[in-house]
N, C-alpha and C. Protein backbone atom coordinates (compact mmCIF):
# COMPACT_ATOMS: atom_id res chain seq x y z
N UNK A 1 0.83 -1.16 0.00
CA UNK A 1 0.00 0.00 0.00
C UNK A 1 0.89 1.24 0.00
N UNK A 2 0.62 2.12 -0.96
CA UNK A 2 1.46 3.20 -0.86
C UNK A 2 0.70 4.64 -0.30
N UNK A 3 1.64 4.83 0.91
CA UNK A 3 1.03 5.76 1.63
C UNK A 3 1.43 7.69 1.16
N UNK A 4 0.44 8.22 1.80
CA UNK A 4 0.43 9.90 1.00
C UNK A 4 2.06 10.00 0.71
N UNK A 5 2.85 9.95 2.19
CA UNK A 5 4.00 10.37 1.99
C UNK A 5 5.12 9.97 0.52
N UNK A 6 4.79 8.54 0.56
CA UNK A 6 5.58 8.00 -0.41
C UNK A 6 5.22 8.47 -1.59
N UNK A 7 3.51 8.86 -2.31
CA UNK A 7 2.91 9.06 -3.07
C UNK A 7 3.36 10.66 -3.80
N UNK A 8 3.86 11.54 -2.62
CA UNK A 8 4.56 13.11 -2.77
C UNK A 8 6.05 12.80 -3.17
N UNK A 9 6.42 12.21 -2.42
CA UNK A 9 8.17 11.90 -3.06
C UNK A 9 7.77 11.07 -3.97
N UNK A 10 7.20 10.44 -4.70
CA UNK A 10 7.77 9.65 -5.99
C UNK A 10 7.11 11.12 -7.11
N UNK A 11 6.21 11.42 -6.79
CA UNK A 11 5.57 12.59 -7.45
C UNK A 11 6.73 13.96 -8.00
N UNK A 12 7.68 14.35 -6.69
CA UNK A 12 8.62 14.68 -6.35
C UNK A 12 9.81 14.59 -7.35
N UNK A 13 10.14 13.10 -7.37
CA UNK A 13 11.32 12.92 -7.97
C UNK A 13 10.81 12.70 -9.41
N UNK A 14 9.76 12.96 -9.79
CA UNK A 14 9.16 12.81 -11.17
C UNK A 14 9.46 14.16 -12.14
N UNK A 15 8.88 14.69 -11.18
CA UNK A 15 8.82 16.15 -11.59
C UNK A 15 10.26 17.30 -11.92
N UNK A 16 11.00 16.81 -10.96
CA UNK A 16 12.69 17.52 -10.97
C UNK A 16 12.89 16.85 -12.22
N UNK A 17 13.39 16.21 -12.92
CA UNK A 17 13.46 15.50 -14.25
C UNK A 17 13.10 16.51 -15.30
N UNK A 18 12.08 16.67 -15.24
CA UNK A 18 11.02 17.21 -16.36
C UNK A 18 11.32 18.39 -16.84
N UNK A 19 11.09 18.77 -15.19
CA UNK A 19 11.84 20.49 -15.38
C UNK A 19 13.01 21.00 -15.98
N UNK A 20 13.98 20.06 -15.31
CA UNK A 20 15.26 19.93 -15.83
C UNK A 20 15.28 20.16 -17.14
N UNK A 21 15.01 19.05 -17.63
CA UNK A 21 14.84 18.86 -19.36
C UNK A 21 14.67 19.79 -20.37
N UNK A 22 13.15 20.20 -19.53
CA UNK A 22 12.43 21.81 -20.01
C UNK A 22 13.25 22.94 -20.37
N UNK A 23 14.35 23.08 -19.45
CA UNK A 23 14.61 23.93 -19.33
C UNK A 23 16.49 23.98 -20.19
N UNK A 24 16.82 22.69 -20.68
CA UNK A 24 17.63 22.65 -21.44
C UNK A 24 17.30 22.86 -22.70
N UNK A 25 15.99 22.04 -23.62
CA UNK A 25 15.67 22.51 -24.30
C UNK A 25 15.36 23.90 -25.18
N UNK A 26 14.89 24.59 -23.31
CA UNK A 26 14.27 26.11 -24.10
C UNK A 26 12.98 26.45 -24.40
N UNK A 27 12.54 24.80 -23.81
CA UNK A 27 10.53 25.02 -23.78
C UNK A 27 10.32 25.64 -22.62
N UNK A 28 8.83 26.35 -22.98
CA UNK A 28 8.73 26.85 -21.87
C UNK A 28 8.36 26.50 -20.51
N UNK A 29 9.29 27.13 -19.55
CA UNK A 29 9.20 26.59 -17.98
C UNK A 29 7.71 26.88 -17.31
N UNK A 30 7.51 26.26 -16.21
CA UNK A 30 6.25 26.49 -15.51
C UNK A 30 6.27 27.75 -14.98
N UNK A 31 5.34 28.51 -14.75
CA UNK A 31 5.17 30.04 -14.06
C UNK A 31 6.02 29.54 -12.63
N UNK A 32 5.91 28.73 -11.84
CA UNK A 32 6.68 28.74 -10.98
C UNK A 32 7.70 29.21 -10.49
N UNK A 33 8.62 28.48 -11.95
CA UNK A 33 9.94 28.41 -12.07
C UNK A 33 10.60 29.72 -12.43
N UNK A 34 9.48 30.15 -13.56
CA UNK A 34 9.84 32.06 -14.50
C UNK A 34 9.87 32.31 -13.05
N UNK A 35 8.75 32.53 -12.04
CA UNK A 35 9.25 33.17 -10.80
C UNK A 35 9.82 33.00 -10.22
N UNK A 36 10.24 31.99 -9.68
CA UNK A 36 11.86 31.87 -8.55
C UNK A 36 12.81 32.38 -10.08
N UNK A 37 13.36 32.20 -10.83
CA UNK A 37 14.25 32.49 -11.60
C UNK A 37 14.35 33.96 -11.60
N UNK A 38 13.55 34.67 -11.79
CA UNK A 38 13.09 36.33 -11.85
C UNK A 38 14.07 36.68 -10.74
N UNK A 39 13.80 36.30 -9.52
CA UNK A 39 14.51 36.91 -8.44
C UNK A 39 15.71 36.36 -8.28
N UNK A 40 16.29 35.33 -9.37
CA UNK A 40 17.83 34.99 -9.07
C UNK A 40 18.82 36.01 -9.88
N UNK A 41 20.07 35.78 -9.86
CA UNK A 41 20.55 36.93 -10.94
C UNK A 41 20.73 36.44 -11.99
N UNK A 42 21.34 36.61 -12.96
CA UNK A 42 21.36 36.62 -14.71
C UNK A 42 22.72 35.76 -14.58
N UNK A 43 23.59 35.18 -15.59
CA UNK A 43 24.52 34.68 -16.10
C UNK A 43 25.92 35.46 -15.74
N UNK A 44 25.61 36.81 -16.33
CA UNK A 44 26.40 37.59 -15.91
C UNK A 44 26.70 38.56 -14.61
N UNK A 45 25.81 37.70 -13.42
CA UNK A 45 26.24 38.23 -12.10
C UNK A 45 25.31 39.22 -11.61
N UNK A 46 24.22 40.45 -12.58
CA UNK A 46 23.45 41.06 -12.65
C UNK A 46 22.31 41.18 -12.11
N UNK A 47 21.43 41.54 -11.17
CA UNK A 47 19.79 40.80 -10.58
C UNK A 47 19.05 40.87 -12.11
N UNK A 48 18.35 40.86 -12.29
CA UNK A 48 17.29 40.86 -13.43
C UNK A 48 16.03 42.05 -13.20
N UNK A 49 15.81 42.22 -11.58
CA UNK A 49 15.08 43.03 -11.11
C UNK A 49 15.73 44.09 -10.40
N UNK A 50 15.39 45.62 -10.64
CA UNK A 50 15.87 46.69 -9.79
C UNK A 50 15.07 46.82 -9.05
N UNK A 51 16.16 47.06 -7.68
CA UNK A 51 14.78 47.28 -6.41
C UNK A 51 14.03 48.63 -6.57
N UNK A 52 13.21 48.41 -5.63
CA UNK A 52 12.41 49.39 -5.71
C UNK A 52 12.33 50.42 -5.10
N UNK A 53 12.90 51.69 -5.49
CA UNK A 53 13.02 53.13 -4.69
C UNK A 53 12.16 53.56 -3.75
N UNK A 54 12.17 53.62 -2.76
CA UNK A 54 11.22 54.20 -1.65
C UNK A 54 11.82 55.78 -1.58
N UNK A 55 10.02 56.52 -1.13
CA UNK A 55 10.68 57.93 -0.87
C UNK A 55 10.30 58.41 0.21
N UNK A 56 11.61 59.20 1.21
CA UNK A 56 11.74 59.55 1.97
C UNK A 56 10.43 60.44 2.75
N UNK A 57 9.87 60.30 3.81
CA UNK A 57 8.53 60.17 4.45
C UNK A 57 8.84 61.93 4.27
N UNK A 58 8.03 62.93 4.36
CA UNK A 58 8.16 64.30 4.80
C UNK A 58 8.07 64.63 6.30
N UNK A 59 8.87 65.45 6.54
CA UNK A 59 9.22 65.92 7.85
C UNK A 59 7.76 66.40 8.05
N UNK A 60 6.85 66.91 7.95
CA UNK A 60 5.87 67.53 8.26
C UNK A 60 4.18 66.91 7.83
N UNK A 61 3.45 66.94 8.23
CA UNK A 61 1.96 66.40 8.10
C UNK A 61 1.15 68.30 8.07
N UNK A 62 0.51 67.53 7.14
CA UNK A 62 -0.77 68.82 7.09
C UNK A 62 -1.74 68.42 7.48
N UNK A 63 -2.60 69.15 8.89
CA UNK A 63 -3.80 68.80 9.61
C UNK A 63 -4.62 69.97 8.86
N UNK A 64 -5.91 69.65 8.62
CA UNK A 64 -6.88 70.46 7.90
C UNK A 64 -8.19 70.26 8.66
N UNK A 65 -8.71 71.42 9.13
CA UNK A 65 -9.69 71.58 10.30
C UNK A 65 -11.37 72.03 9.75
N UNK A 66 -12.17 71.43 9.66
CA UNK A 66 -13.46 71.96 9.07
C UNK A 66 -14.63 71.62 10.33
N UNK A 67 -15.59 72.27 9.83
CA UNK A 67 -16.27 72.02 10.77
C UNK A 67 -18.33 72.00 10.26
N UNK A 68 -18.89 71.45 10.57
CA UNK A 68 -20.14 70.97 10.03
C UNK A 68 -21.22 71.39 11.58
N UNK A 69 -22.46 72.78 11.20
CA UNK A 69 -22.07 73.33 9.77
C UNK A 69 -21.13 74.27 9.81
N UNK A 70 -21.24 74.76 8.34
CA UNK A 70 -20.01 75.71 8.06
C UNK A 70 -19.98 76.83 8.68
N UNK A 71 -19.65 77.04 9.57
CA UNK A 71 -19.24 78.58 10.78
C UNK A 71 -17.86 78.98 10.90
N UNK A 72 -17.60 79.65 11.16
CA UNK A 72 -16.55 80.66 10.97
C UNK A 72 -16.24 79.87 13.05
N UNK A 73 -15.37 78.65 12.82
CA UNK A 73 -15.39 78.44 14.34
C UNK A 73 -13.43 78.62 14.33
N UNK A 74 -13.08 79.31 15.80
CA UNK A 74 -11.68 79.49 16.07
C UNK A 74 -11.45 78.26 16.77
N UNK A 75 -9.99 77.41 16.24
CA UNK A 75 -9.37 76.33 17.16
C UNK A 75 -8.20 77.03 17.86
N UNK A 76 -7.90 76.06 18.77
CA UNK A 76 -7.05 76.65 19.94
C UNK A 76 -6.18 75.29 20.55
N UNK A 77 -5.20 75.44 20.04
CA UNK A 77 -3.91 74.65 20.80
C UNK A 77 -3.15 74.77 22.35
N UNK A 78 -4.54 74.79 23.04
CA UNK A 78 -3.59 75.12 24.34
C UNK A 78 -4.66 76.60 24.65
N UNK A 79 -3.77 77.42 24.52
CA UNK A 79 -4.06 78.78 24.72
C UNK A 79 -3.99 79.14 23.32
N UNK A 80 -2.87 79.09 22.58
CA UNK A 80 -2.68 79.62 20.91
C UNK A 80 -3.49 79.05 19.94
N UNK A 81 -4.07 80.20 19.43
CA UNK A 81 -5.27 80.29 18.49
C UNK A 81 -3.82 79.82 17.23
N UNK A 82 -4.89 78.30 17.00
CA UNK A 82 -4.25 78.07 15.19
C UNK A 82 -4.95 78.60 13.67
N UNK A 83 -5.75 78.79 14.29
CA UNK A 83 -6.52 79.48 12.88
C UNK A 83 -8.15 79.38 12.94
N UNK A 84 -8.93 80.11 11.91
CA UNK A 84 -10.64 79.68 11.72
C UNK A 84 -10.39 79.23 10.73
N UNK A 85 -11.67 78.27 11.07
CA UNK A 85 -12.33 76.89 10.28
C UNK A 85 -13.11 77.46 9.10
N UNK A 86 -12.74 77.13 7.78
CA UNK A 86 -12.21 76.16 7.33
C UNK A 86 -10.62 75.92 7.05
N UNK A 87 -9.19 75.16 7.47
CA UNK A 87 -8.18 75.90 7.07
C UNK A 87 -6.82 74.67 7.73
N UNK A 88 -5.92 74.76 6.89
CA UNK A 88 -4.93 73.65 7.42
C UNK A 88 -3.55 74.40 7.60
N UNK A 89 -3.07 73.45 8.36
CA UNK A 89 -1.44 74.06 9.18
C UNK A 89 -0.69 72.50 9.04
N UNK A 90 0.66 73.28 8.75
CA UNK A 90 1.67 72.22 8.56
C UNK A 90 2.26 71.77 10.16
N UNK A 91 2.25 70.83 10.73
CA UNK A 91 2.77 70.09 11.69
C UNK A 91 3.99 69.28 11.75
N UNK A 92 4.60 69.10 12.57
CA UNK A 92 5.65 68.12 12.85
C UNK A 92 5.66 66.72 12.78
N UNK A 93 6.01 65.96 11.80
CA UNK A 93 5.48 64.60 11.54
C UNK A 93 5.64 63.76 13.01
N UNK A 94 5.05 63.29 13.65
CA UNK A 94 5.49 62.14 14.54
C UNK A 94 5.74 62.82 15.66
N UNK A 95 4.57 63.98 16.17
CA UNK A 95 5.00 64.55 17.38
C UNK A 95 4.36 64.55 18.31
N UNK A 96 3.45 63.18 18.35
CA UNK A 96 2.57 62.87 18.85
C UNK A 96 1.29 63.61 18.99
N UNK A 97 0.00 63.10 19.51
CA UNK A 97 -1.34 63.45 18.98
C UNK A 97 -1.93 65.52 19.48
N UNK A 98 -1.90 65.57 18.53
CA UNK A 98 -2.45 67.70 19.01
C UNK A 98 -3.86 67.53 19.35
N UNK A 99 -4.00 67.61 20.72
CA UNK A 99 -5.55 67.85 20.95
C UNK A 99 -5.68 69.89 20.75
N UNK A 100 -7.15 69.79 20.23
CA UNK A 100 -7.57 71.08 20.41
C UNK A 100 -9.09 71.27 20.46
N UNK A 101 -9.19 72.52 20.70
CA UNK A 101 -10.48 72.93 21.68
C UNK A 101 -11.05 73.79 20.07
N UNK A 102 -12.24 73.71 19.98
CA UNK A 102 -13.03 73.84 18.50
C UNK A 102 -14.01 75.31 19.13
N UNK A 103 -14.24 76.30 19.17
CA UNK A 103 -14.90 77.10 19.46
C UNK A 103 -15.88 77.75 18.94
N UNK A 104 -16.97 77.91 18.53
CA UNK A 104 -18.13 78.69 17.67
C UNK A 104 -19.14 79.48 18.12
N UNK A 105 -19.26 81.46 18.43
CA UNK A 105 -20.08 81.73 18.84
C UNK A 105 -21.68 81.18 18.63
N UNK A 106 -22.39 80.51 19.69
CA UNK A 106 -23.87 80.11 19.83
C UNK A 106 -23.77 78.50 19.56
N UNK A 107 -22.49 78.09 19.56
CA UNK A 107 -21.83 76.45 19.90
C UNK A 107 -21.47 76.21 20.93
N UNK A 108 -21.37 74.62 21.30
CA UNK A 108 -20.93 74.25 22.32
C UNK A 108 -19.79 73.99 22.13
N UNK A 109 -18.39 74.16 22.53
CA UNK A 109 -16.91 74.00 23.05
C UNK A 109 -16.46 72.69 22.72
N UNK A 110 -15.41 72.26 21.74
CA UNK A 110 -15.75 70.58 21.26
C UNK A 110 -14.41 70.80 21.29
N UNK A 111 -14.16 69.17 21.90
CA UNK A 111 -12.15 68.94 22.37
C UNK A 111 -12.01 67.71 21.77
N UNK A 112 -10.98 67.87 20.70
CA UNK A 112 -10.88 66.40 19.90
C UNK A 112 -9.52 66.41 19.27
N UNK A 113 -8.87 65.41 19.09
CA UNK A 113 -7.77 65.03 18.56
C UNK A 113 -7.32 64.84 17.16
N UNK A 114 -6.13 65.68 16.99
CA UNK A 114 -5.68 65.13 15.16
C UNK A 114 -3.92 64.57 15.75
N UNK A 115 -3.87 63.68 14.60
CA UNK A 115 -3.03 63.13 14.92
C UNK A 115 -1.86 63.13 13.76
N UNK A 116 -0.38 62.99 14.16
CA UNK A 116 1.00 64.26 13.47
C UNK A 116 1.74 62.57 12.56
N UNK A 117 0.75 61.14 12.53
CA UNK A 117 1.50 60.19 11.80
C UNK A 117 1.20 59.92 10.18
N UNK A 118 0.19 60.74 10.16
CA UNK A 118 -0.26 61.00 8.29
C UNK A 118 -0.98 62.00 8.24
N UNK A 119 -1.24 62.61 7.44
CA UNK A 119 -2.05 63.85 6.98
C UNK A 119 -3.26 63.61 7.50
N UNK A 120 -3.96 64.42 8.52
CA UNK A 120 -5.26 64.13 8.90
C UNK A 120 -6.03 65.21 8.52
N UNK A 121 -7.15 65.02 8.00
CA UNK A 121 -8.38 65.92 8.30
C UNK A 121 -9.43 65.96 9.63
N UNK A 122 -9.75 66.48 9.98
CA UNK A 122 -10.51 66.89 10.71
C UNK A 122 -11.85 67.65 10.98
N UNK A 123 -12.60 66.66 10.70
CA UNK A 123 -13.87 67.24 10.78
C UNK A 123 -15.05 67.12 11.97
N UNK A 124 -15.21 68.45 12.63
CA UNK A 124 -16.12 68.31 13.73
C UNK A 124 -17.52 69.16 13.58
N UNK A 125 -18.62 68.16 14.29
CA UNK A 125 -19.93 68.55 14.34
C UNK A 125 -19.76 69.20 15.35
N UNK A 126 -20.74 70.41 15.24
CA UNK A 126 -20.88 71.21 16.66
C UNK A 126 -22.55 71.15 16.58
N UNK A 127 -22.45 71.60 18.62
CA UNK A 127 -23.93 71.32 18.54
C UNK A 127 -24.83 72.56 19.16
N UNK A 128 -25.45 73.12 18.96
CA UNK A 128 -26.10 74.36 20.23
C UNK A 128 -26.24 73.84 21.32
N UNK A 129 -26.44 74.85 22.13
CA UNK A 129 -26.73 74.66 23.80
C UNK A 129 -28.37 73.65 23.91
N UNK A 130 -29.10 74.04 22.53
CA UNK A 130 -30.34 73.50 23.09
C UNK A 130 -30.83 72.46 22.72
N UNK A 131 -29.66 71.70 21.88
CA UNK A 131 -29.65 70.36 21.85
C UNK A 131 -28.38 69.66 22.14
N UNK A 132 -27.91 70.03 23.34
CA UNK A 132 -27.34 69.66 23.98
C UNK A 132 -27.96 67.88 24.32
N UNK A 133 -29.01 67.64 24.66
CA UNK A 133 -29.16 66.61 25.12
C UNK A 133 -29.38 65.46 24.29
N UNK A 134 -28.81 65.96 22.95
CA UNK A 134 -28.81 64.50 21.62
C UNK A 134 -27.43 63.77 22.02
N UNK A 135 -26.18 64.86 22.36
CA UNK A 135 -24.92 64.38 22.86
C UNK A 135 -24.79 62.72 23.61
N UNK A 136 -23.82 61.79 23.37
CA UNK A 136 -23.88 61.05 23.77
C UNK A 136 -23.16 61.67 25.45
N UNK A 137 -23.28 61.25 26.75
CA UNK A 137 -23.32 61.28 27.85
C UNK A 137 -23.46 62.87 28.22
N UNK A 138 -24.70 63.12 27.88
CA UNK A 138 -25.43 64.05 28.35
C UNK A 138 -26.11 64.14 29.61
N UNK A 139 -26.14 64.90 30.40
CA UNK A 139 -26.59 65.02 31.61
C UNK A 139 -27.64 65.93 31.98
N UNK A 140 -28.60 66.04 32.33
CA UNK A 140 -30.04 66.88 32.85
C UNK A 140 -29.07 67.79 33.85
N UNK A 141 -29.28 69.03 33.63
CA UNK A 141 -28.26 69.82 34.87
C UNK A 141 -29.65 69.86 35.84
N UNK A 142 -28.68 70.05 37.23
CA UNK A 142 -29.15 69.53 38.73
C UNK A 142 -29.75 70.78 38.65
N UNK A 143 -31.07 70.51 39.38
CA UNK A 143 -32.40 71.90 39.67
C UNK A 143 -31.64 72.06 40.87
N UNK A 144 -31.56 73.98 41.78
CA UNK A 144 -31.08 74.13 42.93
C UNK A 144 -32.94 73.69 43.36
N UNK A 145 -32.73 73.56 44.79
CA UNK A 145 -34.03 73.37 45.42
C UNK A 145 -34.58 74.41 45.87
N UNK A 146 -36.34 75.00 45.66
CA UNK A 146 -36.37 76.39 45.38
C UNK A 146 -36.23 76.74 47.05
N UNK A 147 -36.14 77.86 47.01
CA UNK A 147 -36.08 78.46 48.41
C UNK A 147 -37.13 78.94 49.02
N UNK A 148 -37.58 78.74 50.16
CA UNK A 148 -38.87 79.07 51.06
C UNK A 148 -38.82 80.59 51.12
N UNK A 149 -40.25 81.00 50.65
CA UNK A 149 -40.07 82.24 50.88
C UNK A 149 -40.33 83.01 52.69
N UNK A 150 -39.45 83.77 53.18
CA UNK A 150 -39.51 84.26 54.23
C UNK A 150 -40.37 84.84 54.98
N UNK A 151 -41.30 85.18 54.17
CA UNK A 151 -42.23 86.41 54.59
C UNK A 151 -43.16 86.05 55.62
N UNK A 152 -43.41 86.64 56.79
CA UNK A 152 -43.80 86.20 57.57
C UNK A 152 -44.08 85.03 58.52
N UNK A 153 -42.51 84.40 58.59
CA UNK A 153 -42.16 82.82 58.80
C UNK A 153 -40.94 84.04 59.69
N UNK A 154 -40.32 82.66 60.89
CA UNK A 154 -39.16 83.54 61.47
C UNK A 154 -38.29 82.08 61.00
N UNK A 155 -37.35 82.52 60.83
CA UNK A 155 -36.29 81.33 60.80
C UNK A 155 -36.14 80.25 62.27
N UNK A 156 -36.42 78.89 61.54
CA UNK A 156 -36.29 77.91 62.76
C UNK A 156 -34.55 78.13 63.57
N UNK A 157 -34.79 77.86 64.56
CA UNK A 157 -33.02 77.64 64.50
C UNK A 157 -32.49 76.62 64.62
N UNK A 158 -31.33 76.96 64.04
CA UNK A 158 -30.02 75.65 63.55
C UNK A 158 -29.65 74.91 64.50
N UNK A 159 -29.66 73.80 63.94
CA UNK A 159 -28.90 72.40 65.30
C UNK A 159 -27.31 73.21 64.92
N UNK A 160 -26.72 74.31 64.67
CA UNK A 160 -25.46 74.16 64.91
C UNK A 160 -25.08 75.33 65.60
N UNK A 161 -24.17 74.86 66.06
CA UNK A 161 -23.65 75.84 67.63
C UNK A 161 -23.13 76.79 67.17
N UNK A 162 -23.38 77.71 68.03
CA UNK A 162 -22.81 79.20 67.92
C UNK A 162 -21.83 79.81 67.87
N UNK A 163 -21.24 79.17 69.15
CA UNK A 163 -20.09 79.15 69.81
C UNK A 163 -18.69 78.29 69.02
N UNK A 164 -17.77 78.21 68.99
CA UNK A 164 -16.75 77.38 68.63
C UNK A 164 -16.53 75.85 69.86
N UNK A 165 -16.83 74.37 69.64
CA UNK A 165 -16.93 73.47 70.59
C UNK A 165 -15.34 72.89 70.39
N UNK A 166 -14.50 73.28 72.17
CA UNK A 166 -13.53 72.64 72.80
C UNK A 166 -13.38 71.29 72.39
N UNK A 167 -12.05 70.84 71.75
CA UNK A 167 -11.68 69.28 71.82
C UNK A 167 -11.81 68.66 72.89
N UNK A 168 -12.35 67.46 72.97
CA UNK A 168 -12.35 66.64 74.15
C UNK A 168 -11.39 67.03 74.96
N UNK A 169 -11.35 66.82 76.34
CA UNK A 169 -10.16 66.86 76.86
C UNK A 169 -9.44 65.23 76.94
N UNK A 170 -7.86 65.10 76.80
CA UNK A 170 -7.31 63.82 76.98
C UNK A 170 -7.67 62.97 77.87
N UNK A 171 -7.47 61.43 77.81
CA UNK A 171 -7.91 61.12 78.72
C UNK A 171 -6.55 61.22 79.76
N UNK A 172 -6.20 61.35 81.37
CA UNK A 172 -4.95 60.91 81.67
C UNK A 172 -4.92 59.67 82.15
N UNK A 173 -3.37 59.59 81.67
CA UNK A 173 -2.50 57.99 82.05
C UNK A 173 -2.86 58.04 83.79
N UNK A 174 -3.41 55.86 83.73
CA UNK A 174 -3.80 55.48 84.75
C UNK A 174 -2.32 54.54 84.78
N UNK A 175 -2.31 54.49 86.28
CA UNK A 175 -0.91 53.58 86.50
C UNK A 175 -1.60 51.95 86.13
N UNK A 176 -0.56 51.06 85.92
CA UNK A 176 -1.22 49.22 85.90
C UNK A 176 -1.57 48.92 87.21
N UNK A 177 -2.41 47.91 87.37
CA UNK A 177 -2.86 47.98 88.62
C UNK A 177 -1.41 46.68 89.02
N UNK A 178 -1.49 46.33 90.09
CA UNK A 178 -0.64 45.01 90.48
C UNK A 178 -1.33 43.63 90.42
């Protein structure tokens, strides 16, 4: 019984032959072979293939700032105003991530990140104050509790003292008994 293994090596040693042959002749070789051959060198010592030129990354990334809708909104790096929206600035490639603060009179204040490892755009929604509550983790602001009106009421008085209350006094050291 001839098992897989034996069935690949006789297959194996069939095939080296063939190729061989093929390739004295001058018939044509299997795509295989054109490819490993491609990447060997030529007769005369030569590769057959020139590598392939890579080009040098640019020192700088351009971040480009817009904003939806279109308002005339000022960003702010910190304290330093980078420019109004719509509008891009050249950055320092790889200088890690520039957060900035998005500003739009009758907008809400939006803090979001561009980042200095490829050319980013940047586009932020702003929202009004009075839909504020579409925002994801939006919060109901806290009601103060209304205040009793005075008028003809006297103020209860306070459980708290008037006076400033003395620290305990220490206890003093008892001798051990015997």
């Amino acid at each position: 019984m001839i098992t897989f293994r034996r069935w690949v090596w006789a297959l194996g040693l069939a095939l080296v032959p063939a190729i061989a042959v093929a390739q004295e002749k001058g018939d044509d070789a299997p795509a295989v072979v054109k490819d490993f051959e491609a990447g060997q060198k030529s007769k005369d010592g030569a590769k057959t293939k020139a590598p392939k030129k890579t080009k040098a990354p640019k020192k700088t990334v351009r971040l480009s700032f817009t904003t939806v809708p279109r308002v005339k909104a000022r960003v702010y790096y910190g304290r330093k105003l980078l420019g109004t929206t719509p509008f891009s600035v050249e950055w320092k490639r790889n200088s890690g991530p520039v957060d900035v603060v998005v500003r739009a009179h009758g907008y809400l204040p939006v803090n979001t990140r561009a980042y200095t490892f490829r050319d980013d755009d940047v586009s932020v929604r702003l929202t009004r104050p009075a839909n504020a509550h579409t925002l994801l983790g939006y919060k109901k602001p806290v009601e103060a509790p209304p205040e009793e009106d005075a008028e003809g009421e006297e103020e209860a008085p306070s459980s708290a003292p008037t006076a400033p209350v003395a620290p305990p006094a220490a206890p003093s050291p008892t001798a051990p008994s015997p």
